[in-house]
Protein backbone atom coordinates (compact mmCIF):
# COMPACT_ATOMS: atom_id res chain seq x y z
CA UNK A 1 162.15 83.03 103.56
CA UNK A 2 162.12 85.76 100.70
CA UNK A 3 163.75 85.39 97.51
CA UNK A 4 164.31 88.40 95.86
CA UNK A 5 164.95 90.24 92.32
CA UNK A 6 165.91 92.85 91.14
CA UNK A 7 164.41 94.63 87.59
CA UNK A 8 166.66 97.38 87.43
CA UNK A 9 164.38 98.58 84.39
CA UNK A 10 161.11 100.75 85.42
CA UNK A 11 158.63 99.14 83.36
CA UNK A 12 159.99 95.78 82.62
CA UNK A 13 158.61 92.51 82.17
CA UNK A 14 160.26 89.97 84.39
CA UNK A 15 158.19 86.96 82.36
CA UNK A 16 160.31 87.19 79.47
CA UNK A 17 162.22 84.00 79.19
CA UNK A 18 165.38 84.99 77.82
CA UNK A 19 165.47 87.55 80.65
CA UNK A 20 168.88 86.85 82.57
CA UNK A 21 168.89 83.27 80.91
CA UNK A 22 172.76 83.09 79.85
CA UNK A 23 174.86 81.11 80.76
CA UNK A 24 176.66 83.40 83.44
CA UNK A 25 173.36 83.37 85.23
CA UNK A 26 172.78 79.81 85.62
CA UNK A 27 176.35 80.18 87.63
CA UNK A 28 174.93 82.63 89.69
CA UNK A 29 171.98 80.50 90.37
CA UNK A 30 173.49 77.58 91.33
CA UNK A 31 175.87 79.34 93.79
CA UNK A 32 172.43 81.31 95.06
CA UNK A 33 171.16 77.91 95.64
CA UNK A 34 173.74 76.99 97.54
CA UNK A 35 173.84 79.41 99.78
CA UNK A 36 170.69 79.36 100.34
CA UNK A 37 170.60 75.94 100.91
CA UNK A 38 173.45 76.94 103.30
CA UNK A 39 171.52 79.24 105.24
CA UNK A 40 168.43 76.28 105.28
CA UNK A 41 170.55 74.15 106.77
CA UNK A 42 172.49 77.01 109.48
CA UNK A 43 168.26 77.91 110.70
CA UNK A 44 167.65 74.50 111.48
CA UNK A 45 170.50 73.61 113.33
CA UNK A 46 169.55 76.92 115.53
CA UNK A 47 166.15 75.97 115.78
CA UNK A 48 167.17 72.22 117.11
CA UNK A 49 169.95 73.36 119.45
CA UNK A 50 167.75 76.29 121.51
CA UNK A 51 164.72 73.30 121.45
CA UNK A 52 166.96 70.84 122.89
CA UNK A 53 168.42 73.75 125.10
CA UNK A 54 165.28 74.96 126.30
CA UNK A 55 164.18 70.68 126.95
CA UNK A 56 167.50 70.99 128.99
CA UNK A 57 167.23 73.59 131.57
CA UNK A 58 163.65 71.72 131.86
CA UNK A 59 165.01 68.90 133.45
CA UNK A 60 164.31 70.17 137.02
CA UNK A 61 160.85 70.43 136.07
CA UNK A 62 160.86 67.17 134.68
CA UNK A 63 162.05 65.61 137.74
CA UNK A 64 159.66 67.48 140.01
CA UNK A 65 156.45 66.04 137.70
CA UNK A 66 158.40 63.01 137.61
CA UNK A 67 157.98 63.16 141.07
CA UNK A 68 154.62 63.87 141.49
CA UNK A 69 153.83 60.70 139.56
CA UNK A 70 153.48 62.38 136.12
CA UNK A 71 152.87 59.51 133.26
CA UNK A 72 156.12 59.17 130.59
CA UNK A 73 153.58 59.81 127.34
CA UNK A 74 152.57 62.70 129.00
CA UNK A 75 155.70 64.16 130.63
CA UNK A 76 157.08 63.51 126.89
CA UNK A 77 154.07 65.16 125.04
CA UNK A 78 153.96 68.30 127.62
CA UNK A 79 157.15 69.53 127.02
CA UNK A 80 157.79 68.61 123.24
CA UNK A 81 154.36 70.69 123.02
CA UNK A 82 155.78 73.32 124.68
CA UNK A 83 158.91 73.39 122.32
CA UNK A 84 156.40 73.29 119.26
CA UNK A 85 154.24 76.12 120.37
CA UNK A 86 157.67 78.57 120.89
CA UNK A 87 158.84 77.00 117.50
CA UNK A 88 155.66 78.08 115.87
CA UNK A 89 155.65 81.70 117.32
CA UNK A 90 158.69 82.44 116.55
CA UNK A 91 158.82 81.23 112.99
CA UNK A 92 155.46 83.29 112.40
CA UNK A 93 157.03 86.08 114.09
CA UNK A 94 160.21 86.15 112.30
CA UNK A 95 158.19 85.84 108.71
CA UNK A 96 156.71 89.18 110.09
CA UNK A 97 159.65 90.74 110.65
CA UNK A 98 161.15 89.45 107.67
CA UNK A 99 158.74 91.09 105.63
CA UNK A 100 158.91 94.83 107.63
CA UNK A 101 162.87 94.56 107.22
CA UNK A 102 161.99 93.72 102.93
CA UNK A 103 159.59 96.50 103.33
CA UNK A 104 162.05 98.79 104.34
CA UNK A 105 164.57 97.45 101.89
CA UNK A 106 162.32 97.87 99.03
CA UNK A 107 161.80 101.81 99.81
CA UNK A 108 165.41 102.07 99.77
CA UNK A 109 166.02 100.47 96.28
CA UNK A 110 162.87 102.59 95.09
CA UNK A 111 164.16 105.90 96.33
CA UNK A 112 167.42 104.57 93.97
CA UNK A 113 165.34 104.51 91.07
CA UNK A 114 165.20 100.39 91.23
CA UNK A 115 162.07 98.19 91.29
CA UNK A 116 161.66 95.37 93.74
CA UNK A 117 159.93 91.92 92.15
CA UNK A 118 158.79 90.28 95.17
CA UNK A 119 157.13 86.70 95.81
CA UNK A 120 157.79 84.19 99.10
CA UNK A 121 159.89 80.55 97.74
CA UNK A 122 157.01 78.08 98.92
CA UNK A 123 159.86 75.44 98.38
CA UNK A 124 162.44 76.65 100.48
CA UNK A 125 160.16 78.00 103.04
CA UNK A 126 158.05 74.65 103.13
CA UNK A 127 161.78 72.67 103.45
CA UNK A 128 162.65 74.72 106.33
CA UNK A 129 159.33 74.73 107.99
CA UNK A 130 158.71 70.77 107.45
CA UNK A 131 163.15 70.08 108.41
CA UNK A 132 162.64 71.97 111.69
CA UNK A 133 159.45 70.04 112.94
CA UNK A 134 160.95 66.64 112.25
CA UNK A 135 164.23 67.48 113.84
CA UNK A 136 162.61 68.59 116.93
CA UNK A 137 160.33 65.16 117.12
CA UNK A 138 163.84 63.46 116.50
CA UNK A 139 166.63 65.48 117.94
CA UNK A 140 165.08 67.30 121.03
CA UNK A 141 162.71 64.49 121.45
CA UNK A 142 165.31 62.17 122.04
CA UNK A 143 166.61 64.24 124.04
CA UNK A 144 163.24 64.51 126.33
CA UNK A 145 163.09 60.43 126.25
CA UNK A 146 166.56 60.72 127.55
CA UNK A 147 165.83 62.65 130.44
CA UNK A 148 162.99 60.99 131.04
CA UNK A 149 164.56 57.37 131.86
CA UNK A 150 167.08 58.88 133.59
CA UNK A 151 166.39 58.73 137.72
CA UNK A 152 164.96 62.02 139.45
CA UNK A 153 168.09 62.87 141.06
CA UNK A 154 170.39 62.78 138.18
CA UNK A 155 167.85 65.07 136.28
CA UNK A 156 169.48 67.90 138.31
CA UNK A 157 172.57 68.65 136.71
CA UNK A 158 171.59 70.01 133.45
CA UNK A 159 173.77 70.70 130.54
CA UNK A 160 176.87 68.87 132.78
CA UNK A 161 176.63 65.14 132.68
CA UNK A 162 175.68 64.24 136.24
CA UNK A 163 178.48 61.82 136.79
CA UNK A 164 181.15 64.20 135.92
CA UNK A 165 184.23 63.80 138.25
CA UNK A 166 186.00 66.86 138.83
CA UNK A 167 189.24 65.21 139.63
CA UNK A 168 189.58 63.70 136.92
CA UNK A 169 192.82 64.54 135.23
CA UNK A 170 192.28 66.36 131.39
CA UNK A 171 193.49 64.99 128.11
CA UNK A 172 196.34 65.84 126.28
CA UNK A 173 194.84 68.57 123.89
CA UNK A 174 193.19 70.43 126.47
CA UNK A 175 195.95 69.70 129.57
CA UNK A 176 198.39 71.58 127.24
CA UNK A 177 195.86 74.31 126.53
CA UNK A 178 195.08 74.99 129.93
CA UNK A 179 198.70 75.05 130.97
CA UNK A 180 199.13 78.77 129.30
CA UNK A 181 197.60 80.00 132.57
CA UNK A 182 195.00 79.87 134.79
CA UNK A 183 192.02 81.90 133.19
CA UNK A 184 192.37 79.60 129.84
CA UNK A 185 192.90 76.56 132.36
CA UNK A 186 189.05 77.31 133.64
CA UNK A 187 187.74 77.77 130.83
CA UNK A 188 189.20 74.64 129.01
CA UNK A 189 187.50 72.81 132.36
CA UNK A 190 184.28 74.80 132.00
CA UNK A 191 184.28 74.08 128.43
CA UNK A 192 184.33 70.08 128.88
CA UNK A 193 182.16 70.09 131.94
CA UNK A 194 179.40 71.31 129.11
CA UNK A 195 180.25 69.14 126.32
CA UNK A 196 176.82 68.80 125.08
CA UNK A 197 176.51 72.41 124.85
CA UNK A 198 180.14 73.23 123.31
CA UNK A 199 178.77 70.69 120.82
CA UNK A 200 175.93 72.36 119.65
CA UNK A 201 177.32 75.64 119.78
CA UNK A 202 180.58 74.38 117.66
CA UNK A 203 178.61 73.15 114.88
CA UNK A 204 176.45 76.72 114.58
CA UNK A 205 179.30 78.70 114.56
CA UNK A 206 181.23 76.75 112.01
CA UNK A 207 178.03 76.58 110.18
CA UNK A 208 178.09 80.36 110.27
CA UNK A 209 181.76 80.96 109.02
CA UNK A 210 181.15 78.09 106.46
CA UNK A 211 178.70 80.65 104.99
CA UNK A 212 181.14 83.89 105.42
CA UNK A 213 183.66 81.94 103.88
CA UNK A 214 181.72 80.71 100.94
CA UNK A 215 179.91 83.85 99.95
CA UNK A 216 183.05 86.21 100.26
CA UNK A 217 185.04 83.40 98.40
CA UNK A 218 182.66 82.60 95.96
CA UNK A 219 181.46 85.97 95.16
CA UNK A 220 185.41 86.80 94.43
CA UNK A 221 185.62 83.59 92.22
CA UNK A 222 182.50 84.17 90.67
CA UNK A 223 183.19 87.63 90.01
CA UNK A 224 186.96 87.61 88.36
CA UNK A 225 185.82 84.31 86.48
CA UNK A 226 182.87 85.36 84.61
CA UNK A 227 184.17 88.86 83.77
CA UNK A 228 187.65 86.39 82.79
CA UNK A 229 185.14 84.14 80.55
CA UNK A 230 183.35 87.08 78.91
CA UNK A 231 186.03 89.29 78.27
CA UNK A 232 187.57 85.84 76.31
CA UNK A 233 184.50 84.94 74.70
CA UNK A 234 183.56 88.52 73.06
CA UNK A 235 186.76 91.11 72.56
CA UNK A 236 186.27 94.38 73.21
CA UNK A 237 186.89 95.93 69.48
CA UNK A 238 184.39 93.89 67.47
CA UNK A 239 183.82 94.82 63.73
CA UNK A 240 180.02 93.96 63.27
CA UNK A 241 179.49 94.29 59.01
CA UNK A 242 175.51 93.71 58.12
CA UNK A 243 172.39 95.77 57.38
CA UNK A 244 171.59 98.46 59.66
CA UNK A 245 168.12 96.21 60.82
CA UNK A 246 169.91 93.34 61.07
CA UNK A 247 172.68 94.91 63.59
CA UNK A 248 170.37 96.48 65.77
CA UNK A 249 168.15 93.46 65.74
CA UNK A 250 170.91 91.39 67.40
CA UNK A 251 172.06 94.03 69.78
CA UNK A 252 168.83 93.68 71.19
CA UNK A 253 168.69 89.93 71.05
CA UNK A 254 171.92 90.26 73.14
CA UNK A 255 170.07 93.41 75.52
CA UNK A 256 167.13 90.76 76.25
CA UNK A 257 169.31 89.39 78.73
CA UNK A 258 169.83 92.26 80.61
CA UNK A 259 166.98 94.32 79.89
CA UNK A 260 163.16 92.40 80.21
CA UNK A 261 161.70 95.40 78.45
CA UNK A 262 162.93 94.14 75.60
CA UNK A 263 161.74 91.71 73.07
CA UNK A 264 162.70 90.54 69.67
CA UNK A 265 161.37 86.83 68.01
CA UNK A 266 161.29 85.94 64.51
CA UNK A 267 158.36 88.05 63.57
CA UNK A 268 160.05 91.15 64.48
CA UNK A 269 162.69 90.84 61.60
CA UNK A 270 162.63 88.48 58.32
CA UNK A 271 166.72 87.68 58.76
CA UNK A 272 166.50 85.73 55.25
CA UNK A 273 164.99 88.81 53.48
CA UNK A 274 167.16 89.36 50.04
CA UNK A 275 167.71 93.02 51.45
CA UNK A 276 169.85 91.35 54.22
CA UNK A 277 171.68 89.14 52.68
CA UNK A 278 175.15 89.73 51.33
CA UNK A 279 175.54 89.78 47.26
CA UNK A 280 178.45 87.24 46.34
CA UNK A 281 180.55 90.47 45.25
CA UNK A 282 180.49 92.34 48.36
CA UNK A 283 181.61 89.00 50.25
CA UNK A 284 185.16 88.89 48.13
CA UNK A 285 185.33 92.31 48.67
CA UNK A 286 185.50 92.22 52.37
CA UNK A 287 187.61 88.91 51.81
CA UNK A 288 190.17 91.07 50.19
């Protein structure tokens, strides 16, 4: 939920617009974005798969209210209330925690001599919040409806489809997986019985190592390419020939990206002042 950054200067100001504004930071923000957006996408597939777990390893209950005589609306609003309410306290509590582990985080950097800009992304934090309460009406509430028309005795078998046959012969792929012995055998038969749950689990791990993958790759790419694009775009033995104000004035123009303590604009330093300008004679001099 926290987007953070960094002012590496003590007694910056992070308003100033030219402040990290090049164009090697706009790279960097799109690929934050992304992995962010990464990340957005990773907590709401967790949040969906434990709801529609937890609606799962209800069913028992289900049937038993079913039972009883227990209304559809209801049975259907009971639970998927239930689901909310551990949705909601666990997405307060893990804001909480969120902000004791960036408490802690921000003592560190300050003991480094670093100071910590803090502020909550309503956007991102509003996407995930609003993303996780629809897919839980749509996902694990189709789910519930599921259930629910099923008949009370087939609501026994939880996560394995109640009209699994255990005879039945495996396919291909896993028949010559399982024939490398008899542990991987069970668990390639174990592992199909719970389809529904390999299935969720599958897509939250590969969402995880989608994320490994792209921040170790991109960070390398990012890394070699923009120190490859700078190093082209500005040598390292640069002959700078102007008036002493004039040089400093764009060092610092080139600092305010770095540095948001400082500042230059045009009423810092007149650049067409005639004591900045070359004379015509000086110019054929350096020519020659």
């Amino acid at each position: 939920n926290l987007i953070l950054r960094v002012d590496t200067s003590q007694n910056g100001d992070i308003n100033q617009q030219t402040y990290l504004s090049g164009a090697v930071n706009e790279v960097y923000s799109q690929f934050n974005t992304l992995v962010v957006s990464l990340v957005i996408i990773l907590a709401f597939m967790i949040v969906v798969a434990i709801t529609t777990t937890i609606i799962i390893f209800k069913k028992r209950d289900i049937a038993i209210m079913k039972a009883l005589g227990t209304l559809p609306g209801r049975l259907y609003g009971f639970y998927l209330l239930e689901v909310y309410i551990i949705f909601l306290i666990g997405f307060v509590i893990g804001i909480i925690f969120g902000l004791i582990a960036f408490g802690i985080f921000s003592l560190i950097m300050f003991l480094l001599g670093n100071t910590i800009i803090f502020h909550i992304d309503i956007y991102y934090t509003t996407a995930l919040f609003v993303s996780c309460i629809i897919g839980i009406f749509v996902v694990s509430g189709y789910t519930l409806r599921q259930i629910g028309n099923q008949k009370i005795i087939q609501t026994f078998s939880k996560d394995i489809p109640y009209n699994y046959d255990a005879s039945k012969r495996l396919t291909k792929i896993p028949r010559w997986i399982s024939s490398h012995g008899f542990s991987l055998k069970i668990a390639v038969v174990n592992t199909v019985r719970r389809k529904g749950e390999f299935v969720r689990y599958f897509f939250i791990f590969s969402m995880i190592f989608l994320i490994i993958f792209t921040l170790a790759l991109g960070s390398f790419v990012l890394s070699s390419s923009s120190r490859r694009w700078i190093n082209k775009s500005q040598g390292e033995n640069i002959i700078v020939i102007g008036h002493e104000d004039v040089v400093d004035a764009y060092s610092e123009m080139y600092e305010m990206y770095s540095d948001s303590s400082i500042s230059i604009d045009e009423d810092d330093i007149d650049f067409i002042d005639s004591k900045y300008l070359f004379n015509s004679s000086d110019i054929s001099e350096i020519k020659s």
